[in-house]
N, C-alpha and C. Protein backbone atom coordinates (compact mmCIF):
# COMPACT_ATOMS: atom_id res chain seq x y z
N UNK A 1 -3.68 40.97 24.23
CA UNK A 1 -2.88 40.01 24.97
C UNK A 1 -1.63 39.69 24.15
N UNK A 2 -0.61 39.40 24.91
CA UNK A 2 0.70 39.53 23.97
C UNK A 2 1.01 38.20 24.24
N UNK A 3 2.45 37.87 23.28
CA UNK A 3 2.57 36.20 23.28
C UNK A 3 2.88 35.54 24.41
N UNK A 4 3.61 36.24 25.35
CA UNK A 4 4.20 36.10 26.52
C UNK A 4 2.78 35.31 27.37
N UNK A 5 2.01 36.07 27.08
CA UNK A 5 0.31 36.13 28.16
C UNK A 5 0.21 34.84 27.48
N UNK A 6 -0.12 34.78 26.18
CA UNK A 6 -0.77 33.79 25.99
C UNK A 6 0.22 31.94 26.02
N UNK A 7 1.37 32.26 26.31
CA UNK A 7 2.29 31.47 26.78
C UNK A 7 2.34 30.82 27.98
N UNK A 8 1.81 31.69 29.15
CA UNK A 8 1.93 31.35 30.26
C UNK A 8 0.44 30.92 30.47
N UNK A 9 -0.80 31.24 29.72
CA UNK A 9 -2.15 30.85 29.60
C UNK A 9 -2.36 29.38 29.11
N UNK A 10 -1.58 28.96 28.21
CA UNK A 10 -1.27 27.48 27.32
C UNK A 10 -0.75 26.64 27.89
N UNK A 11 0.13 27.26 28.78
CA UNK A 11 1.72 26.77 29.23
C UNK A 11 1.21 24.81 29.51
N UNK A 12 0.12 24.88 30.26
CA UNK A 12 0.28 23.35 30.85
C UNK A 12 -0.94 22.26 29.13
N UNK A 13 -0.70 22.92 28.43
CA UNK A 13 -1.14 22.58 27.17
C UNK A 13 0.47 21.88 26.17
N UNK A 14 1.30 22.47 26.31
CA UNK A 14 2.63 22.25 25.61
C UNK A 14 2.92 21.01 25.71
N UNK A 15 3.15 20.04 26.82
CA UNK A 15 3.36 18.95 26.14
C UNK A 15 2.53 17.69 25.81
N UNK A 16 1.30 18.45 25.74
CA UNK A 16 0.06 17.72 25.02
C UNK A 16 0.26 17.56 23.78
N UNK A 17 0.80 19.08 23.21
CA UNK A 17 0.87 19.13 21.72
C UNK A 17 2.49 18.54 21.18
N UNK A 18 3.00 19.02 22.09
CA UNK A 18 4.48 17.88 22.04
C UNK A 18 4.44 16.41 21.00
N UNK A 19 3.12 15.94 22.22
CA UNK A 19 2.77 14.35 22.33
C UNK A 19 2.21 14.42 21.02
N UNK A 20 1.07 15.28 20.58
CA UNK A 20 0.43 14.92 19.72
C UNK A 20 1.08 15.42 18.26
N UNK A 21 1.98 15.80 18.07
CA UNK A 21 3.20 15.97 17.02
C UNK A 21 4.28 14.81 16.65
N UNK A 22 4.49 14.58 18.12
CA UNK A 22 5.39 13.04 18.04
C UNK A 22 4.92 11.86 17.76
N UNK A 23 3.89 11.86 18.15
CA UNK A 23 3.25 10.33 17.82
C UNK A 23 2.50 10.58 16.59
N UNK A 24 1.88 11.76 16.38
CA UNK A 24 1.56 11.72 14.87
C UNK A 24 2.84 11.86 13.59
N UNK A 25 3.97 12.26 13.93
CA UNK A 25 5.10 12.16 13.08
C UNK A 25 5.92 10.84 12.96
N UNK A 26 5.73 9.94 14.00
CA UNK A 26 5.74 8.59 13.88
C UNK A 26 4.85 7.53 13.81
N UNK A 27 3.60 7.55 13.47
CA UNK A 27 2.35 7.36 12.97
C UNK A 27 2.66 7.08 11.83
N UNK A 28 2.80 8.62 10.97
CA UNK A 28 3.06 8.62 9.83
C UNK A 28 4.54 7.53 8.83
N UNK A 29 5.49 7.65 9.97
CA UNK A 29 6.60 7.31 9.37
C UNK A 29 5.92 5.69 8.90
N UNK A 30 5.50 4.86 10.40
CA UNK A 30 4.72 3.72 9.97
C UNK A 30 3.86 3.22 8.87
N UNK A 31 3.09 4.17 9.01
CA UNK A 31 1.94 4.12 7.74
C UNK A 31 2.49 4.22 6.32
N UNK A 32 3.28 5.65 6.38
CA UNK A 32 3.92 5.70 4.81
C UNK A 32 4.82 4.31 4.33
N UNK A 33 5.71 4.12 5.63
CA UNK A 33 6.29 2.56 5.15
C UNK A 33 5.37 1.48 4.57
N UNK A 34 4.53 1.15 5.05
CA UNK A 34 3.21 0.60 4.22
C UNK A 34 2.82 0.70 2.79
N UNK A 35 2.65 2.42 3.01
CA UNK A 35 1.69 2.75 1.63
C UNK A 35 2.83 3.28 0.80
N UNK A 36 3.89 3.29 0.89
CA UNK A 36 5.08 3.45 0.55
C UNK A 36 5.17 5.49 -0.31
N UNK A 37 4.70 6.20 0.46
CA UNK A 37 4.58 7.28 0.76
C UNK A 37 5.38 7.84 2.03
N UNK A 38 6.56 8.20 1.69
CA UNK A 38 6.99 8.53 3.10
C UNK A 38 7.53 9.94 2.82
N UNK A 39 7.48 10.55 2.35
CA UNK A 39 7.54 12.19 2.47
C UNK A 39 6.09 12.58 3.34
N UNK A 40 4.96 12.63 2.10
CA UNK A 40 3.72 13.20 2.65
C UNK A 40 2.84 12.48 3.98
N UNK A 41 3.12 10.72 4.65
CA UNK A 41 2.58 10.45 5.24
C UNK A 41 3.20 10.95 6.68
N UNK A 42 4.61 11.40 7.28
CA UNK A 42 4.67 11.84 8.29
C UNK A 42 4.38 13.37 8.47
N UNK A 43 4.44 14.01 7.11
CA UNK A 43 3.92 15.39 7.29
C UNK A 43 2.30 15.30 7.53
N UNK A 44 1.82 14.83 7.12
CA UNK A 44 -0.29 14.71 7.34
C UNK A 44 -0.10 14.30 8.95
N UNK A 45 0.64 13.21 9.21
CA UNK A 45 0.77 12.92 10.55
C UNK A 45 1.26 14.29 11.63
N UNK A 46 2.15 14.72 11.35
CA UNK A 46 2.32 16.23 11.80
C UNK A 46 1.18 17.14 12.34
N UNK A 47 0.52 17.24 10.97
CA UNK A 47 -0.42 18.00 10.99
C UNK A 47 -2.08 17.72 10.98
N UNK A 48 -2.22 16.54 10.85
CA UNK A 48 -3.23 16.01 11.24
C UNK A 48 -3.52 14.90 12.37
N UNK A 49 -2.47 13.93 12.41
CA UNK A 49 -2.50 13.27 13.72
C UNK A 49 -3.05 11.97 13.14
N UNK A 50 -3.96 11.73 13.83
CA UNK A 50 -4.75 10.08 13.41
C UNK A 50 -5.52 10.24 12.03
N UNK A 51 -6.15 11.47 11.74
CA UNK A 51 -6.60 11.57 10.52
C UNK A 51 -5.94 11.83 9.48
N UNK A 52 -4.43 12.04 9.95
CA UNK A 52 -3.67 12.26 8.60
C UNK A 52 -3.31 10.78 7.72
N UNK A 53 -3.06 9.69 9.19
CA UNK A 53 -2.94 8.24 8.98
C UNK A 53 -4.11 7.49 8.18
N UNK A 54 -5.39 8.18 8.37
CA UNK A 54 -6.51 7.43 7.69
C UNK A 54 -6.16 8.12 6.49
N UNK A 55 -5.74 9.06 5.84
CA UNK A 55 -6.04 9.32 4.74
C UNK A 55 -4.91 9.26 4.06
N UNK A 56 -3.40 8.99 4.52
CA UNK A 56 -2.83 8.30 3.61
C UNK A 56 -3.01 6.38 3.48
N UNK A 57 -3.60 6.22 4.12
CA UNK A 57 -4.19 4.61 4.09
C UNK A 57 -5.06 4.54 3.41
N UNK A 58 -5.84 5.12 3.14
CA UNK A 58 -6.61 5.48 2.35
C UNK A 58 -6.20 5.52 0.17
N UNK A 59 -5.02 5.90 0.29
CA UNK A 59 -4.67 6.44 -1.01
C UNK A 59 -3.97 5.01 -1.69
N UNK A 60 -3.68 5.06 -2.78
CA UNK A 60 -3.26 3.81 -4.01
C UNK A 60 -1.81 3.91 -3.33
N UNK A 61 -1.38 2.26 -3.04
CA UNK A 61 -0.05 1.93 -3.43
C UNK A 61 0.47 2.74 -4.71
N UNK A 62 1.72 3.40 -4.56
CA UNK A 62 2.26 3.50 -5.94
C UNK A 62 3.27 2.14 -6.38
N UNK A 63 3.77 1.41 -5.32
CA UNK A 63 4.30 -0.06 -5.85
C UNK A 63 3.48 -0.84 -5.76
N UNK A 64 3.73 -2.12 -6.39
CA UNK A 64 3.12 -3.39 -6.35
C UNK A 64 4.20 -4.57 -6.75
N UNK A 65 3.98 -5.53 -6.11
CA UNK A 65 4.55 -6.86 -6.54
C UNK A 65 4.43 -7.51 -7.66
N UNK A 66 5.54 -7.68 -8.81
CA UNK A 66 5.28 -8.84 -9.96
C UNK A 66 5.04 -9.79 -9.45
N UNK A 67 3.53 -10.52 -10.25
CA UNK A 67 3.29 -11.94 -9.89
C UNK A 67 4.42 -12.56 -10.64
N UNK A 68 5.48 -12.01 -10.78
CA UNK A 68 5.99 -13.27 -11.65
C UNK A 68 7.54 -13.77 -11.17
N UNK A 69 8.41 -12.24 -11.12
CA UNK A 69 9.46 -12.47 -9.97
C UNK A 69 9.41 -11.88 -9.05
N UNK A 70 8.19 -11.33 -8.55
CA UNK A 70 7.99 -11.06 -6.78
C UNK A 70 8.92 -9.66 -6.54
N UNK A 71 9.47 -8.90 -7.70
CA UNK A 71 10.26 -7.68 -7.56
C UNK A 71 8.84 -6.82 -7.79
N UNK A 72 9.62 -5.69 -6.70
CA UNK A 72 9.05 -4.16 -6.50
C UNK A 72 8.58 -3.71 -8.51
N UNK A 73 7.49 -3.24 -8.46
CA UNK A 73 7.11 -2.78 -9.52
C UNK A 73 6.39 -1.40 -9.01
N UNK A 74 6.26 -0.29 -10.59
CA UNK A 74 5.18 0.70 -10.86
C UNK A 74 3.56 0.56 -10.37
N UNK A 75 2.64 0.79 -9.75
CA UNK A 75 1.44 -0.17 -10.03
C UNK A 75 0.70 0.09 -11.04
N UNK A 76 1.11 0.96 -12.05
CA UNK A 76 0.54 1.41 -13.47
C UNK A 76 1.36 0.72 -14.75
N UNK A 77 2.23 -0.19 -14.09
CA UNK A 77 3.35 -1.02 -15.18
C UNK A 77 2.39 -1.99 -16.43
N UNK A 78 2.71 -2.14 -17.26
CA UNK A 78 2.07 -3.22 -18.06
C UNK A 78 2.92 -4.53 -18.35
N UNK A 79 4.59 -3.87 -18.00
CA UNK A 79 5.00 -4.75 -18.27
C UNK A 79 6.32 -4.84 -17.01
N UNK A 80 7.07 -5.93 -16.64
CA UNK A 80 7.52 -5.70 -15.35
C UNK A 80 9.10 -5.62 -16.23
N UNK A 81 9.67 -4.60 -15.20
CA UNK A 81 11.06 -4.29 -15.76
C UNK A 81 12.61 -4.60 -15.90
N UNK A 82 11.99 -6.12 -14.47
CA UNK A 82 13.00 -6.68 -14.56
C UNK A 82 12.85 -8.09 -15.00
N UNK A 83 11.77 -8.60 -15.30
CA UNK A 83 11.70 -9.84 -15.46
C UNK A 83 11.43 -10.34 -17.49
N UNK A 84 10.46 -8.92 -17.66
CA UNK A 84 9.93 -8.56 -18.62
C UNK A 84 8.41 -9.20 -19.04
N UNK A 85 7.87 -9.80 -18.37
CA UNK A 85 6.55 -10.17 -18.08
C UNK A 85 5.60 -9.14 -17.94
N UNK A 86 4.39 -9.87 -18.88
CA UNK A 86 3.20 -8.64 -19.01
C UNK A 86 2.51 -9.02 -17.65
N UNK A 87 2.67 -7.60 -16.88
CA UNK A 87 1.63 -8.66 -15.52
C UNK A 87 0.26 -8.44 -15.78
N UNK A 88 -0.16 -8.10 -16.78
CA UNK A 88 -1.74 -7.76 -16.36
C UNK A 88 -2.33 -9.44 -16.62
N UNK A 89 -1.39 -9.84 -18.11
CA UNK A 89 -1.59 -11.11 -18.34
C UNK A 89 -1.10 -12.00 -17.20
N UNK A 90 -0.28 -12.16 -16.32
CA UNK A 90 0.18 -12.42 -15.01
C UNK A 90 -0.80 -12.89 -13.67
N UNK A 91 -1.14 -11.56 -14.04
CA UNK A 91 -2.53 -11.38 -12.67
C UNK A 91 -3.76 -11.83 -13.10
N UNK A 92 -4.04 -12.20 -14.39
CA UNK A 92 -5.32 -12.71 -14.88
C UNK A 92 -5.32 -14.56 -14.68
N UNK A 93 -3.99 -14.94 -14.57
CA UNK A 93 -3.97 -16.46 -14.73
C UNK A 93 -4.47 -16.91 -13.36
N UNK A 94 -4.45 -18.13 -13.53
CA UNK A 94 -5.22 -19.19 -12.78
C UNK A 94 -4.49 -18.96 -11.57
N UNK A 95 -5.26 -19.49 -10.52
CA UNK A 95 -4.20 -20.45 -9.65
C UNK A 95 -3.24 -21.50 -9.76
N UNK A 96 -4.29 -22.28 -10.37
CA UNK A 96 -3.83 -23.21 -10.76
C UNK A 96 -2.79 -23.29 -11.93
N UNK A 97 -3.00 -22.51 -12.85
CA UNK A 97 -1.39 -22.14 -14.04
C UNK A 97 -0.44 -21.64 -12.80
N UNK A 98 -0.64 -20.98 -11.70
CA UNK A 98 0.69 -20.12 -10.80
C UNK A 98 1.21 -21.74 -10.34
N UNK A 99 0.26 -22.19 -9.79
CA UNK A 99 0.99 -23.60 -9.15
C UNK A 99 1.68 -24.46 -9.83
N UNK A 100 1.24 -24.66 -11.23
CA UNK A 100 1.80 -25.79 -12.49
C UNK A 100 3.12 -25.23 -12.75
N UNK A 101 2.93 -23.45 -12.70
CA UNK A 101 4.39 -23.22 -13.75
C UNK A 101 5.43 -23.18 -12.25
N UNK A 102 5.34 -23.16 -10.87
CA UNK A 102 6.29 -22.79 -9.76
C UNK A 102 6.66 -24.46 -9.52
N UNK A 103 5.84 -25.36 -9.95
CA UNK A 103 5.48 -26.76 -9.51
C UNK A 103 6.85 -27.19 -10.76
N UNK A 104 7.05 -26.11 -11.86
CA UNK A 104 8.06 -26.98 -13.07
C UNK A 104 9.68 -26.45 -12.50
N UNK A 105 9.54 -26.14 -11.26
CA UNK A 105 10.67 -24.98 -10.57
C UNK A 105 11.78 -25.99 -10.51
N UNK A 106 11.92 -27.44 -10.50
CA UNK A 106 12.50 -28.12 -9.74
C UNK A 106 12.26 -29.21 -8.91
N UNK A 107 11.78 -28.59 -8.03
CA UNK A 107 11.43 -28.92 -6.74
C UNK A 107 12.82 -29.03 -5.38
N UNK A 108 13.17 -30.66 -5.83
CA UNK A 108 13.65 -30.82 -4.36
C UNK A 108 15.10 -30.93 -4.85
């Protein structure tokens, strides 16, 4: 069977797979914005569809938030790069130290 045959055999299949390319390539774009992966999460979406979305949801943030000035960080940082705060020591404190030291901010 030649491609032609199997073209006109598929034919009312095409924009199934259309659909399921498009919405999995914008799936992905969503998701990677999230997991902040956006090369590989619309390609898995491409090519996997809904399961490409579970499995970059699935995978480690590579950013994370300083608890300390709330800027984009490494999530393997020890120390944050713009503030210069150790966050591990950061993320270990209280609540209650986060509230005392935001509470010496000023206020009103």
């Amino acid at each position: 069977m030649s491609w032609q045959g199997l073209l006109v055999e598929f034919e009312h299949l095409l924009p199934w797979v259309g659909a399921w390319l498009g919405i999995g390539f914008i799936g992905g774009v969503f998701v990677g914005w999230q997991r902040n992966r956006w090369l590989l999460s619309p390609i898995l979406g491409l090519l996997l569809g809904p399961l490409g979305w579970l499995l970059v949801s699935r995978m480690r943030k590579r950013l994370r938030e300083c608890p300390s000035c709330s800027r984009t960080i490494a999530s393997g940082a020890s120390t944050c790069r713009h503030c210069g705060a150790d966050v591990n020591k950061a993320d270990a404190r209280s609540t209650r130290a986060t509230f005392k030291t935001a509470d010496r901010g000023g206020g009103w």
